[in-house]
N, C-alpha and C. Protein backbone atom coordinates (compact mmCIF):
# COMPACT_ATOMS: atom_id res chain seq x y z
N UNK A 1 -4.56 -4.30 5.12
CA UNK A 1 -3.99 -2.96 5.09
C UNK A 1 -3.18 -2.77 3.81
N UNK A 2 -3.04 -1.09 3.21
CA UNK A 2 -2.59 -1.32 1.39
C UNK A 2 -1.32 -0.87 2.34
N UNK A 3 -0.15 -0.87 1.30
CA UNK A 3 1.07 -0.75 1.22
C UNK A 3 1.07 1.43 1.57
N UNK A 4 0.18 1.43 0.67
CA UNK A 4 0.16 3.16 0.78
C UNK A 4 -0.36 3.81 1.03
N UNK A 5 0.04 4.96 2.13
CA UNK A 5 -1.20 6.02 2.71
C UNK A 5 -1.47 7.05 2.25
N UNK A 6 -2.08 7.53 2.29
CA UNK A 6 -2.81 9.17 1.48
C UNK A 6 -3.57 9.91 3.10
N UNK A 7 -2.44 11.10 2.83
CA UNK A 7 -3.13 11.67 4.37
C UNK A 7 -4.24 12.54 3.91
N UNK A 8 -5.31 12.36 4.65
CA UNK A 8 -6.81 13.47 4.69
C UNK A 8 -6.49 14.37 5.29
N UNK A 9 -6.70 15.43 4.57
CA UNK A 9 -7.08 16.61 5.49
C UNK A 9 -8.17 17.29 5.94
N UNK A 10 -9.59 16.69 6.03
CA UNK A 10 -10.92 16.59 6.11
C UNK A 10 -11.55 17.47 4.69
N UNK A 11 -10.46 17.57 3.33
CA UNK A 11 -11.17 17.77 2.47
C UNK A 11 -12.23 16.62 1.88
N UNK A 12 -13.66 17.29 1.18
CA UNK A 12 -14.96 15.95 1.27
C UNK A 12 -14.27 15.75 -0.36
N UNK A 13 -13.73 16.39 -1.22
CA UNK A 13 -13.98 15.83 -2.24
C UNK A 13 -12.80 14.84 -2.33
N UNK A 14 -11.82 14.52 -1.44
CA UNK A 14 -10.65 13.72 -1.17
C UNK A 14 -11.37 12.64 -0.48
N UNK A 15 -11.84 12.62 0.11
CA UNK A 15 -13.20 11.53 0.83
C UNK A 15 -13.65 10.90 -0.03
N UNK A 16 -14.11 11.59 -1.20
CA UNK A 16 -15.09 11.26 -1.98
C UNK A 16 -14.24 9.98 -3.03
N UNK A 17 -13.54 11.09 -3.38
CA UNK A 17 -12.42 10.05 -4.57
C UNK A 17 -11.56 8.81 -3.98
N UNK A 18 -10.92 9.57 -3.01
CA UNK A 18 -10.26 7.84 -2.44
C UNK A 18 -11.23 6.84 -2.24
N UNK A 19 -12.13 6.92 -1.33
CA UNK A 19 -13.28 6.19 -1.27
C UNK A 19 -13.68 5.05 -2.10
N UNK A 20 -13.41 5.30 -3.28
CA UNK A 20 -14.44 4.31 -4.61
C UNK A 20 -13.63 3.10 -4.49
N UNK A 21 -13.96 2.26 -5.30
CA UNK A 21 -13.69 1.14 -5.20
C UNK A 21 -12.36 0.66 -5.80
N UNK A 22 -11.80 1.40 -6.75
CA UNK A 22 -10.36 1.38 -7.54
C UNK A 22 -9.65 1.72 -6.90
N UNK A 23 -9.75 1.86 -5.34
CA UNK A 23 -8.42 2.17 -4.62
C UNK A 23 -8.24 1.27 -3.24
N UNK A 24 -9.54 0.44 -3.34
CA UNK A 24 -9.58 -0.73 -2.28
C UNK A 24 -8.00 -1.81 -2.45
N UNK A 25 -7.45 -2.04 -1.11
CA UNK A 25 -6.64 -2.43 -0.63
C UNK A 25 -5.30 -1.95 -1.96
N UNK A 26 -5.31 -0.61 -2.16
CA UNK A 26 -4.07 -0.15 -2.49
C UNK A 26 -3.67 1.04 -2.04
N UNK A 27 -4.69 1.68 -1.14
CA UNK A 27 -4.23 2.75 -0.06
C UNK A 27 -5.17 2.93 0.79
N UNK A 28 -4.45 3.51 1.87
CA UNK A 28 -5.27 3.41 3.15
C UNK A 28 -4.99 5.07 3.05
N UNK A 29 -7.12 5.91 3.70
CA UNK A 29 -6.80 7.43 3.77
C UNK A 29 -7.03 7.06 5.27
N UNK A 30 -5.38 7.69 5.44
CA UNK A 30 -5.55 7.82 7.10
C UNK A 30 -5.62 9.73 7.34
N UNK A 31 -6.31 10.01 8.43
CA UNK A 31 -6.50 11.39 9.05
C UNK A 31 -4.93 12.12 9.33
N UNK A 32 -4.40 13.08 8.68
CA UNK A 32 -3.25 14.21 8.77
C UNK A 32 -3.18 13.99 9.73
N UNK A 33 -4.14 14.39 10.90
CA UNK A 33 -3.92 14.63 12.60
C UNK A 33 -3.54 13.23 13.36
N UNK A 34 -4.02 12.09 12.49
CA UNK A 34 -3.01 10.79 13.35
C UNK A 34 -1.75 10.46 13.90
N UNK A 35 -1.23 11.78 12.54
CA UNK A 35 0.23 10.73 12.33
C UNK A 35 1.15 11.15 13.75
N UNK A 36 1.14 11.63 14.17
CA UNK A 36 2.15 11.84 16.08
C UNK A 36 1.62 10.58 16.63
N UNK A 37 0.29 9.83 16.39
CA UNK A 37 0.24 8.32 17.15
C UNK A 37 -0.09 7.66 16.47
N UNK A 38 -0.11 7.27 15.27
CA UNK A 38 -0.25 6.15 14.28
C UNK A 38 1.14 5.82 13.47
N UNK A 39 1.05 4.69 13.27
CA UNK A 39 2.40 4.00 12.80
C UNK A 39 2.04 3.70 11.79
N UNK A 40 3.34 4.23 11.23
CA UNK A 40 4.08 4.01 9.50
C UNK A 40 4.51 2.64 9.15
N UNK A 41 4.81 2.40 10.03
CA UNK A 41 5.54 0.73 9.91
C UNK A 41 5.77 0.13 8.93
N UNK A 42 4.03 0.00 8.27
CA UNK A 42 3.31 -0.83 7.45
C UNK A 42 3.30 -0.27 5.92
N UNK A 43 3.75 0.74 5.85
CA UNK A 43 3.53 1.11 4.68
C UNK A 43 5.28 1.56 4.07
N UNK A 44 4.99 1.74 2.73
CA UNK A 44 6.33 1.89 1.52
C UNK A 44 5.65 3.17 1.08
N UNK A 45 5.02 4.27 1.12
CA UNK A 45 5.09 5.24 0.37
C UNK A 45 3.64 6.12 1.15
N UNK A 46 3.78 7.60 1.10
CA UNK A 46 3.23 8.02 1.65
C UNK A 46 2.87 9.31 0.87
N UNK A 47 1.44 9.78 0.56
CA UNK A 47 1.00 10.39 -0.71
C UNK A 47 0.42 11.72 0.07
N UNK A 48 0.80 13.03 -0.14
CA UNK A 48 0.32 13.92 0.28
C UNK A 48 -0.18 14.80 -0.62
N UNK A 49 -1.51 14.99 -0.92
CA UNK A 49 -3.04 15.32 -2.01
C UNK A 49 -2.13 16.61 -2.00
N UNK A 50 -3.10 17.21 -3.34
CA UNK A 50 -2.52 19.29 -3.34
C UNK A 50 -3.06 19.53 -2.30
N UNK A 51 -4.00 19.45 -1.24
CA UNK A 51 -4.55 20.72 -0.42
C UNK A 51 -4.33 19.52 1.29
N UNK A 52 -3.94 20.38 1.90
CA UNK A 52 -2.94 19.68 2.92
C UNK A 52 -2.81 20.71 4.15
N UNK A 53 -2.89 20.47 5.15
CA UNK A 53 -2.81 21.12 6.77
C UNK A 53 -0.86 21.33 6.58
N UNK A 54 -0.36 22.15 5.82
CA UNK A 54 0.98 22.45 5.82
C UNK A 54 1.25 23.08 7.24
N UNK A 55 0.88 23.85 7.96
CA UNK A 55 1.34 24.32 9.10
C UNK A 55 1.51 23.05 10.15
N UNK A 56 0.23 22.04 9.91
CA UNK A 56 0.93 20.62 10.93
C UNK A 56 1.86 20.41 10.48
N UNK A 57 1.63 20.10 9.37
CA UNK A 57 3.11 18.96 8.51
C UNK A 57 4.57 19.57 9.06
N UNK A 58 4.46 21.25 9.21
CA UNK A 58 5.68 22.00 9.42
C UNK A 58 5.93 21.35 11.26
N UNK A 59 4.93 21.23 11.60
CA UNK A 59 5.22 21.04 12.83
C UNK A 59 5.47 19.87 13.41
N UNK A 60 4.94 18.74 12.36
CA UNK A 60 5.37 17.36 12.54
C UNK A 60 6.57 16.63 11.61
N UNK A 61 7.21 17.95 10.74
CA UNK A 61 8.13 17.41 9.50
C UNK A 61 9.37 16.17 9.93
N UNK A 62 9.41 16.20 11.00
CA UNK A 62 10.47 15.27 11.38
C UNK A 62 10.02 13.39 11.56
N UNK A 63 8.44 13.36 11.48
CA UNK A 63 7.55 12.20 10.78
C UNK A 63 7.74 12.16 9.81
N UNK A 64 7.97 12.56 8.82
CA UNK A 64 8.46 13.06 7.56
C UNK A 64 9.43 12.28 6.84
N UNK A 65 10.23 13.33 7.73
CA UNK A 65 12.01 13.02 7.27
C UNK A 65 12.27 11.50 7.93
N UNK A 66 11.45 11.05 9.46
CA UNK A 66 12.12 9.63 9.60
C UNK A 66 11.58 8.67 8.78
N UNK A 67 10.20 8.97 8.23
CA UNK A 67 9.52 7.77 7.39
C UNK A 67 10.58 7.94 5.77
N UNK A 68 11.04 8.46 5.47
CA UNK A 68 12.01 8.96 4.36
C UNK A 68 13.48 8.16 5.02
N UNK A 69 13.94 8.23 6.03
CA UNK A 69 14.83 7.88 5.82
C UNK A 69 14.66 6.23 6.38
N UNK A 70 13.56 5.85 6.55
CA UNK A 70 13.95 4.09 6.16
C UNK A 70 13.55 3.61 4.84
N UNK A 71 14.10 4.30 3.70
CA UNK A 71 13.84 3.76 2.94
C UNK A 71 12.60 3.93 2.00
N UNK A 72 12.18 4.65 2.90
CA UNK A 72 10.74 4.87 1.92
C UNK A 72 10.19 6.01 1.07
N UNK A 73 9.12 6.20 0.59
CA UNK A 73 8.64 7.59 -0.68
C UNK A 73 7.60 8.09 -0.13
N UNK A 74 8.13 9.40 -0.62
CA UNK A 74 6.92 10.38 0.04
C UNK A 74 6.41 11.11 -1.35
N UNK A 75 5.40 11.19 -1.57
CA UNK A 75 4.78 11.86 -2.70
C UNK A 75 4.47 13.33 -2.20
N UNK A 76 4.96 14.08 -2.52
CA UNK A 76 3.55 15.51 -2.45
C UNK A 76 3.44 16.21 -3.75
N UNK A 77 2.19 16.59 -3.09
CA UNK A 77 1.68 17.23 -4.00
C UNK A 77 0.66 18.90 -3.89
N UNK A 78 1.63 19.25 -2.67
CA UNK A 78 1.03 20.11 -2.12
C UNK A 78 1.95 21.57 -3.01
N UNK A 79 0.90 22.94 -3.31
CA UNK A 79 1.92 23.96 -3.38
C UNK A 79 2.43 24.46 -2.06
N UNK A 80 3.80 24.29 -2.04
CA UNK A 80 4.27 24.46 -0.72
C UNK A 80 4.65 25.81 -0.28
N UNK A 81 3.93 26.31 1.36
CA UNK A 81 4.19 27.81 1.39
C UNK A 81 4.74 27.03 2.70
N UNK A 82 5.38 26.56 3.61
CA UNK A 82 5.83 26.20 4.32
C UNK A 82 7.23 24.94 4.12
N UNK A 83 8.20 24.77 4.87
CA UNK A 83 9.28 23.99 4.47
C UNK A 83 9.24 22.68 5.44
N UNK A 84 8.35 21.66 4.92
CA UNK A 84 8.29 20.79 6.00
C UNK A 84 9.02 19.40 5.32
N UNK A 85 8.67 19.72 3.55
CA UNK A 85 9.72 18.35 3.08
C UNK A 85 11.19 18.55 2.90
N UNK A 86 12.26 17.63 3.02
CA UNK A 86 13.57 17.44 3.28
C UNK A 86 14.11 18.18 1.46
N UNK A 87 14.50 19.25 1.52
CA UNK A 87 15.24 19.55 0.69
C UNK A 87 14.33 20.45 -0.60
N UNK A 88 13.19 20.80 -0.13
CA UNK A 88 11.92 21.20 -0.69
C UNK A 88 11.89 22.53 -1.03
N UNK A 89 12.08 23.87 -2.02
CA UNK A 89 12.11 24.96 -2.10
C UNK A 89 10.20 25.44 -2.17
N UNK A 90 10.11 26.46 -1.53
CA UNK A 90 8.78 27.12 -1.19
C UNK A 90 8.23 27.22 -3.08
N UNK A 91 6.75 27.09 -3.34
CA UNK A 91 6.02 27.39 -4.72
C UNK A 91 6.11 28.38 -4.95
N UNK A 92 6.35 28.78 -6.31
CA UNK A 92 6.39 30.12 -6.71
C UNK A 92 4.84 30.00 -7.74
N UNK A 93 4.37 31.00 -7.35
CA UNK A 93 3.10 31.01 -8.37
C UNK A 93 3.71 31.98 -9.63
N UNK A 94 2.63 31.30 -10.96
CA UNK A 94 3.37 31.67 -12.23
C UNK A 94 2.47 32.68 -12.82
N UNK A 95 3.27 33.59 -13.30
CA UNK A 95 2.89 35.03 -13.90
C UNK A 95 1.76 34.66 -15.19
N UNK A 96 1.78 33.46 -15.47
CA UNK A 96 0.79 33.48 -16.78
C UNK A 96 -0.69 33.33 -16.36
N UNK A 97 -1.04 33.73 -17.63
CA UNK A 97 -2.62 33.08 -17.17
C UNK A 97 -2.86 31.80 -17.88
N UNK A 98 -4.20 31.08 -16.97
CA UNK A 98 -4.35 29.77 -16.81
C UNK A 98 -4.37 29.35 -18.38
N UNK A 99 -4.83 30.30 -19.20
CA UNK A 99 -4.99 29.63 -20.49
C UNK A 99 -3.35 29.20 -21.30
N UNK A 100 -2.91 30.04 -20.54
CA UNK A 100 -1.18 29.82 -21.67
C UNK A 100 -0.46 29.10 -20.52
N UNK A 101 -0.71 28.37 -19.57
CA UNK A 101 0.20 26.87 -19.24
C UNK A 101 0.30 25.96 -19.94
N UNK A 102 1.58 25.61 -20.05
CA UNK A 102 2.08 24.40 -21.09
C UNK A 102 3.27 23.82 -20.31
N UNK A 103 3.10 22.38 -19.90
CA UNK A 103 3.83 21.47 -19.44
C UNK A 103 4.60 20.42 -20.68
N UNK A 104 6.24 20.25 -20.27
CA UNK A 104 6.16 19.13 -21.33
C UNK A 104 6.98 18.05 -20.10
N UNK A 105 7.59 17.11 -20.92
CA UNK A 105 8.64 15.85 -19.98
C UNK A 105 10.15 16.07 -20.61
N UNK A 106 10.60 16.30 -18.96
CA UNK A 106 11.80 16.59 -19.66
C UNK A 106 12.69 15.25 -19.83
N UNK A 107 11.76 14.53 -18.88
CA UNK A 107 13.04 12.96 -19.35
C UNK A 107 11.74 11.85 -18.76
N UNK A 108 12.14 11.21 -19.42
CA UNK A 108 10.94 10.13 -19.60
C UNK A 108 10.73 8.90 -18.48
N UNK A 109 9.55 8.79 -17.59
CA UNK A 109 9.58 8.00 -16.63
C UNK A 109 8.57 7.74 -16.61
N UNK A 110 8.32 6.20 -15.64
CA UNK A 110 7.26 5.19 -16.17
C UNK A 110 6.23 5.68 -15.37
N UNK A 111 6.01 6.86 -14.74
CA UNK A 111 5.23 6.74 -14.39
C UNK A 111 4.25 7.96 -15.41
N UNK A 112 4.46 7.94 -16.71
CA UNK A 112 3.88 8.67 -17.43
C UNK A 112 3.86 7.70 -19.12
N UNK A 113 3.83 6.59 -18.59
CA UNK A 113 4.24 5.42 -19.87
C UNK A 113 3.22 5.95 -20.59
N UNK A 114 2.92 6.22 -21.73
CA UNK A 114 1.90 6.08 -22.62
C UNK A 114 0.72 7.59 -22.10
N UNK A 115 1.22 8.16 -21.73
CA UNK A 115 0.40 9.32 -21.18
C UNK A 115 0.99 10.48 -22.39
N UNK A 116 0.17 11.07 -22.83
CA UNK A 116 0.30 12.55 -24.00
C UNK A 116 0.24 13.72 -23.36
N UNK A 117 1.32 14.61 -23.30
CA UNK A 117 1.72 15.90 -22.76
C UNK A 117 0.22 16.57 -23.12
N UNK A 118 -0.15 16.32 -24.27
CA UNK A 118 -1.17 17.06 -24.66
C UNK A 118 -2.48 16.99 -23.90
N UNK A 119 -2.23 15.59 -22.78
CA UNK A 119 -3.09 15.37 -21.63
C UNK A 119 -3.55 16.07 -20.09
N UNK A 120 -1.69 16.24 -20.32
CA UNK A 120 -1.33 16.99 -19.09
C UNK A 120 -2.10 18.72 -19.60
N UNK A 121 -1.83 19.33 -20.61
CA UNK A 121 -1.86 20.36 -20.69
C UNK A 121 -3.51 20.69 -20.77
N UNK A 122 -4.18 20.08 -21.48
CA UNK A 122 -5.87 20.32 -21.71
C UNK A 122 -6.67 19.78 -21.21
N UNK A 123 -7.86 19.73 -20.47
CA UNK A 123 -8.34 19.16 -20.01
C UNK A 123 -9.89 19.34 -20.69
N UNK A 124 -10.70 18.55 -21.27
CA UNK A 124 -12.00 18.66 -22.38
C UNK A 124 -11.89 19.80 -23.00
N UNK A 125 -10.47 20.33 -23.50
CA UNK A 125 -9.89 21.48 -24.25
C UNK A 125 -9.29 22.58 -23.96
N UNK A 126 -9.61 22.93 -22.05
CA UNK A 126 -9.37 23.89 -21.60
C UNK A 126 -7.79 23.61 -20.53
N UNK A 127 -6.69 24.85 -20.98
CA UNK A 127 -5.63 24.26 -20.23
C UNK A 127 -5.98 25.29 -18.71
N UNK A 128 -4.87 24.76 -18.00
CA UNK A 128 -4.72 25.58 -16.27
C UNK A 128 -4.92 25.00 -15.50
N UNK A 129 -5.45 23.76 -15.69
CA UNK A 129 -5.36 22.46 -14.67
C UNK A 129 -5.01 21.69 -14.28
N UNK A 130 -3.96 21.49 -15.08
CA UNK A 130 -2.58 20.61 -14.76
C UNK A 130 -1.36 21.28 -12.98
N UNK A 131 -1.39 22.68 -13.48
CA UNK A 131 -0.40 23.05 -13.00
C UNK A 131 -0.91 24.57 -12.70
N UNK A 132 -0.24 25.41 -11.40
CA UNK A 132 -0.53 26.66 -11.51
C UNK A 132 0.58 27.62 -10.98
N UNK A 133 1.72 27.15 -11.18
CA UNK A 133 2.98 27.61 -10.37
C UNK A 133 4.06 26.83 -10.92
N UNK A 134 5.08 27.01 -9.83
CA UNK A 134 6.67 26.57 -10.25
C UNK A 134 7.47 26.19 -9.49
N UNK A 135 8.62 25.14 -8.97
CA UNK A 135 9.45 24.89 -8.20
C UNK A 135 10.80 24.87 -8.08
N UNK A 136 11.78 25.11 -7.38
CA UNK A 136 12.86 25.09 -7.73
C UNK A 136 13.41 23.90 -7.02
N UNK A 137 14.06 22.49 -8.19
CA UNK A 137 14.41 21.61 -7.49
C UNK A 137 15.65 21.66 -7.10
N UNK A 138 15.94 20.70 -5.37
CA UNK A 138 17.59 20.52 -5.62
C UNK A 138 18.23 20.33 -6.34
N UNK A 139 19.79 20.30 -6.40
CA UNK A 139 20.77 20.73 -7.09
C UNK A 139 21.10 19.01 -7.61
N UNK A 140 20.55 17.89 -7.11
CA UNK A 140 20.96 17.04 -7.96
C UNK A 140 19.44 16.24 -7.72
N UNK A 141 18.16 16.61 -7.91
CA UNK A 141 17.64 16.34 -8.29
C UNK A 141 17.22 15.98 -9.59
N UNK A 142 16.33 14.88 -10.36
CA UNK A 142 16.13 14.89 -11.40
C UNK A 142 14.57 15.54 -11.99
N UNK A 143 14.71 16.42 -12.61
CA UNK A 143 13.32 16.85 -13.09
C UNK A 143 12.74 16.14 -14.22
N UNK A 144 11.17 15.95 -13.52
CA UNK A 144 11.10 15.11 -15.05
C UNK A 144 9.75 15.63 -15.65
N UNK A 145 9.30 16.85 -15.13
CA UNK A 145 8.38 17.73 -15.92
C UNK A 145 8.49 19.05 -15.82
N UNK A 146 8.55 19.80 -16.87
CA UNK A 146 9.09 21.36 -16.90
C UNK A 146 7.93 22.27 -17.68
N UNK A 147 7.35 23.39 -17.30
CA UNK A 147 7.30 23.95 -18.00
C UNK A 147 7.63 25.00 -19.23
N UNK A 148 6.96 25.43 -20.27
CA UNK A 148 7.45 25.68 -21.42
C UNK A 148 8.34 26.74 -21.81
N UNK A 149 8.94 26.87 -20.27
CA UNK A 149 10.10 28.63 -20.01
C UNK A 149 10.89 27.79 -19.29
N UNK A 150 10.66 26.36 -18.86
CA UNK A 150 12.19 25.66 -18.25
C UNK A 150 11.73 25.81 -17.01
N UNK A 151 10.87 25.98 -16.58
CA UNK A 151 10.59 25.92 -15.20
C UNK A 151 10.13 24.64 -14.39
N UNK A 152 10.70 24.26 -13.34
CA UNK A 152 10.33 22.96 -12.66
C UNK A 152 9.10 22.71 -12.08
N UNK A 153 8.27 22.07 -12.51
CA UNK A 153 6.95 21.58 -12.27
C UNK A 153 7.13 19.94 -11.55
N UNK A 154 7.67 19.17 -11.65
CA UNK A 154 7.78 17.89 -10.72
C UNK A 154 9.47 17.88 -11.38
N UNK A 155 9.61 16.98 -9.75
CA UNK A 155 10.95 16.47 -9.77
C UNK A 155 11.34 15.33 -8.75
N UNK A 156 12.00 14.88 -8.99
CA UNK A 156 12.59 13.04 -8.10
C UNK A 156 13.84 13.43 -7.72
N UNK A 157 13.96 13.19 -6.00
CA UNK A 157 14.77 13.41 -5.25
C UNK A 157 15.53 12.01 -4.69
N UNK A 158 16.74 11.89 -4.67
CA UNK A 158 17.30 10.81 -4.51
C UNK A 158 18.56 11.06 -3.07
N UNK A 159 18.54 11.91 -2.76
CA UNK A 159 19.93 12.65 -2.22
C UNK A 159 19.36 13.20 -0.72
N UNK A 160 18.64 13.86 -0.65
CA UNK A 160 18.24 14.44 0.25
C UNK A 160 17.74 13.45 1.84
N UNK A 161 17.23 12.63 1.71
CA UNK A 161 17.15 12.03 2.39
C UNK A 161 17.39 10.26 2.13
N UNK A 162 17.52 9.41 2.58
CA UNK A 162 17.84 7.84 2.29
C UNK A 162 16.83 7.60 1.33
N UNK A 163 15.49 7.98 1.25
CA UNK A 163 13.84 7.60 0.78
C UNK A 163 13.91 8.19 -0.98
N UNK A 164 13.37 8.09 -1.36
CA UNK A 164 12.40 9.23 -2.43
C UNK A 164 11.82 10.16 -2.38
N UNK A 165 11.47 11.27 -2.72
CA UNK A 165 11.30 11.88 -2.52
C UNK A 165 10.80 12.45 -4.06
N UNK A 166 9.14 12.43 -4.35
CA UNK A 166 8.46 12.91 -5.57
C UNK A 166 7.47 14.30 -5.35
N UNK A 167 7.70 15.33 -6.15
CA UNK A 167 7.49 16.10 -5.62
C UNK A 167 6.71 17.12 -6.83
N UNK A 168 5.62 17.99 -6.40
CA UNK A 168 5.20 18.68 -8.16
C UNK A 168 4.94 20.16 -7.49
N UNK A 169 4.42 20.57 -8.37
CA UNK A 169 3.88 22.39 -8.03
C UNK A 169 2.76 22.46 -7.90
N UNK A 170 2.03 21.49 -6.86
CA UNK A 170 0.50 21.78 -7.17
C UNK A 170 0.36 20.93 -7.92
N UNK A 171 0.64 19.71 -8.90
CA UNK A 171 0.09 18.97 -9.86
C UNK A 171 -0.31 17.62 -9.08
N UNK A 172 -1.22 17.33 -9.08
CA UNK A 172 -2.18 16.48 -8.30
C UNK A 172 -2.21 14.73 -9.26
N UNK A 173 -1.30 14.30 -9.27
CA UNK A 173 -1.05 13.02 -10.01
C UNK A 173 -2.17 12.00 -9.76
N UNK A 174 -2.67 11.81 -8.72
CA UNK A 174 -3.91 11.43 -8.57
C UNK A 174 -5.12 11.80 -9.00
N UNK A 175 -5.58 13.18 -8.19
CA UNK A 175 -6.54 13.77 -8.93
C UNK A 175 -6.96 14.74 -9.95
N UNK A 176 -5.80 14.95 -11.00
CA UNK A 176 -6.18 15.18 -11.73
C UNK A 176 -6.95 15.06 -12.66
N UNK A 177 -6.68 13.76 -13.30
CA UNK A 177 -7.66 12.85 -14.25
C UNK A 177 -8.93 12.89 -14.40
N UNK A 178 -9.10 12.65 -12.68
CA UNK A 178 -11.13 12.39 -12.71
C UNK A 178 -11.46 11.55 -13.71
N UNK A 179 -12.93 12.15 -13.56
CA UNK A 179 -13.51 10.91 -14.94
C UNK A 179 -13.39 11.28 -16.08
N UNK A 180 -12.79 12.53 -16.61
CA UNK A 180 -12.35 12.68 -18.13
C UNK A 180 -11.86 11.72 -18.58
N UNK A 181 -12.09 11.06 -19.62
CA UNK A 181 -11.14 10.02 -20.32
C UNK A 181 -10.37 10.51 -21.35
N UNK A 182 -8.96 10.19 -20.93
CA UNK A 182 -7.71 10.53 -21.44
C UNK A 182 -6.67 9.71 -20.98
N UNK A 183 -5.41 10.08 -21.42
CA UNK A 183 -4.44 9.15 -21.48
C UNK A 183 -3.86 9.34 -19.68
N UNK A 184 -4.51 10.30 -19.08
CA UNK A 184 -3.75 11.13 -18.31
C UNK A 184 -4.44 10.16 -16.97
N UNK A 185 -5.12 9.28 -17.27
CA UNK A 185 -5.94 7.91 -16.32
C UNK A 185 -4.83 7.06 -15.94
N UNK A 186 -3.53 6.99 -16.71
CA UNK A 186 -2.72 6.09 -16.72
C UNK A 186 -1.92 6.37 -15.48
N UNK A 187 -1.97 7.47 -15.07
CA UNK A 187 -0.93 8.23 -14.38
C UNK A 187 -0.80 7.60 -12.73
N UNK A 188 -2.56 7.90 -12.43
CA UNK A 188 -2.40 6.72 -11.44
C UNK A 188 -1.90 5.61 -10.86
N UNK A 189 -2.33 4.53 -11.86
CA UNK A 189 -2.35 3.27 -11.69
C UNK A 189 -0.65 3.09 -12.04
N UNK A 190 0.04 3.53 -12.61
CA UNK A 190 1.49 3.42 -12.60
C UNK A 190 2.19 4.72 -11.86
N UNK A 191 1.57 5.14 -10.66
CA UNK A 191 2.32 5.84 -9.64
C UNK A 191 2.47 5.17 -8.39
N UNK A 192 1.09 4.01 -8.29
CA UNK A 192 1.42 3.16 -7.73
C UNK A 192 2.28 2.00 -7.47
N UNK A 193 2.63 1.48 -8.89
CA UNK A 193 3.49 0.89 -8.92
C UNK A 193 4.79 1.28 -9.05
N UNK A 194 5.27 2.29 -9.73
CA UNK A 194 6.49 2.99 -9.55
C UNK A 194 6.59 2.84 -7.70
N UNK A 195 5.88 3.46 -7.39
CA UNK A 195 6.48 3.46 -5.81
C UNK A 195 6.89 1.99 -4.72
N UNK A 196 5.77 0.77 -5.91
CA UNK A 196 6.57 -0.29 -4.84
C UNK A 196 7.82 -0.97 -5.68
N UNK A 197 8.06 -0.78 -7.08
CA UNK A 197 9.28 -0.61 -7.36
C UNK A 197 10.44 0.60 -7.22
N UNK A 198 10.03 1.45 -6.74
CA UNK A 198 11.31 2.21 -6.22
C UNK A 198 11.57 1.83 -5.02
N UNK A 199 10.84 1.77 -3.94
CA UNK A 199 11.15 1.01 -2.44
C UNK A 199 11.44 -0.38 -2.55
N UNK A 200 11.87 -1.09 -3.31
CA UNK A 200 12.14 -2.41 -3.44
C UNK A 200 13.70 -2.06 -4.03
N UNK A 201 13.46 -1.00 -4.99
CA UNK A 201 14.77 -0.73 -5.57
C UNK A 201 15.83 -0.03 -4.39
N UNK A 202 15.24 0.67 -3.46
CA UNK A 202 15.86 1.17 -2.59
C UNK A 202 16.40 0.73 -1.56
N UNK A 203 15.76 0.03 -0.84
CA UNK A 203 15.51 -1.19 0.04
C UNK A 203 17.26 -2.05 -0.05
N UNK A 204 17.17 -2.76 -1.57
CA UNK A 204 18.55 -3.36 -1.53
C UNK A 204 19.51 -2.13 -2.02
N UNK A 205 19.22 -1.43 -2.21
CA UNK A 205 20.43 -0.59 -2.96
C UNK A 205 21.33 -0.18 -1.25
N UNK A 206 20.45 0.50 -0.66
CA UNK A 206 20.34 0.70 0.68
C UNK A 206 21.19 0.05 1.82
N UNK A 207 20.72 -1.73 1.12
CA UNK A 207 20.97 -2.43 2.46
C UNK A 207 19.75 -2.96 3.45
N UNK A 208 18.93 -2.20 3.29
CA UNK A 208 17.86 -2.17 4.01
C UNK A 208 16.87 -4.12 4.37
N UNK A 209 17.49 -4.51 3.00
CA UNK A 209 16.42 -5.58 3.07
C UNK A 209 17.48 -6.94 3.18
């Protein structure tokens, strides 16, 4: 069993991608509709794709908030029209069009080591795929990607609940990349590890371990 789950929401092309072989025994896709009888136990971090059954999640958010408060990380990556994560302001969709989005970093974290803004923003030349909206983070959250009017596009939550709490506007840290080759491949494979060093970091900071 991997350390990290990625909930399905019977989307096929989320099937498709977790599936391959670069994600064998480093996450398990368990079914959205499990989680009221399947146990968390086992896992340090819990990854929720952009497109997501938000009306369950609203209705199960307190799975949520307890897997958060032992200590552990919750990724989303959903645009959120419902309030089911701990401290989470609703997506605002952004007045531009897709061609004039521009993301930069507003403070530098490993889970973008060696990755080029210019990655995030174009994709085989064309931008609007990175991002399609905006968030407003808590008040002592840290943002660590903004768009090019100052607007919050991901941010790291430390406060809100005991856990982590990583969070974007729709920006799909996983699947973005695909098979384009770019720097923006990196993003993955060190989101994974960020997360079992932040739950390790948390863990003793905590007390927990």
């Amino acid at each position: 069993m991997a350390k990290i789950a990625v909930l399905y929401s019977g989307v096929i092309f989320q099937d498709i991608e977790f599936s391959k072989e670069k994600y064998n025994n480093i996450i398990d896709l368990i079914p959205i509709y499990d989680l009221p009888t399947l146990s968390l136990d086992s896992y340090i971090g819990l990854i929720v794709p952009r497109i997501a059954d938000e009306e369950f999640l609203f209705r199960e958010k307190e799975i949520i908030k307890d897997f958060l408060n032992q200590g552990k990380i919750v990724c989303s990556f959903v645009q959120n029209f419902r309030s089911w994560l701990p401290g989470n302001t609703l997506w605002k969709k952004t007045d531009l069009n897709l061609k004039d989005h521009r993301v930069t970093f507003k403070k530098k974290h490993p889970i973008f080591t060696g990755v080029d803004e210019y990655d995030l923003n174009f994709k085989e030349g064309v931008a609007g795929f990175f991002y399609r909206g905006t968030i407003e983070p808590p008040s002592e959250a840290e943002v660590i990607i903004e768009d090019h009017r100052g607007y919050t596009v991901m941010y790291i939550d430390h406060h809100s609940t005991k856990g982590t709490i990583l969070s974007t506007a729709g920006a799909d840290l996983l699947g973005y990349a695909g098979s384009t080759p770019s720097t923006a491949q990196n993003i993955g494979p060190q989101l994974f590890k960020w997360i079992e060093d932040e739950y390790e970091e948390i863990q003793k900071k905590r007390g927990f371990m």
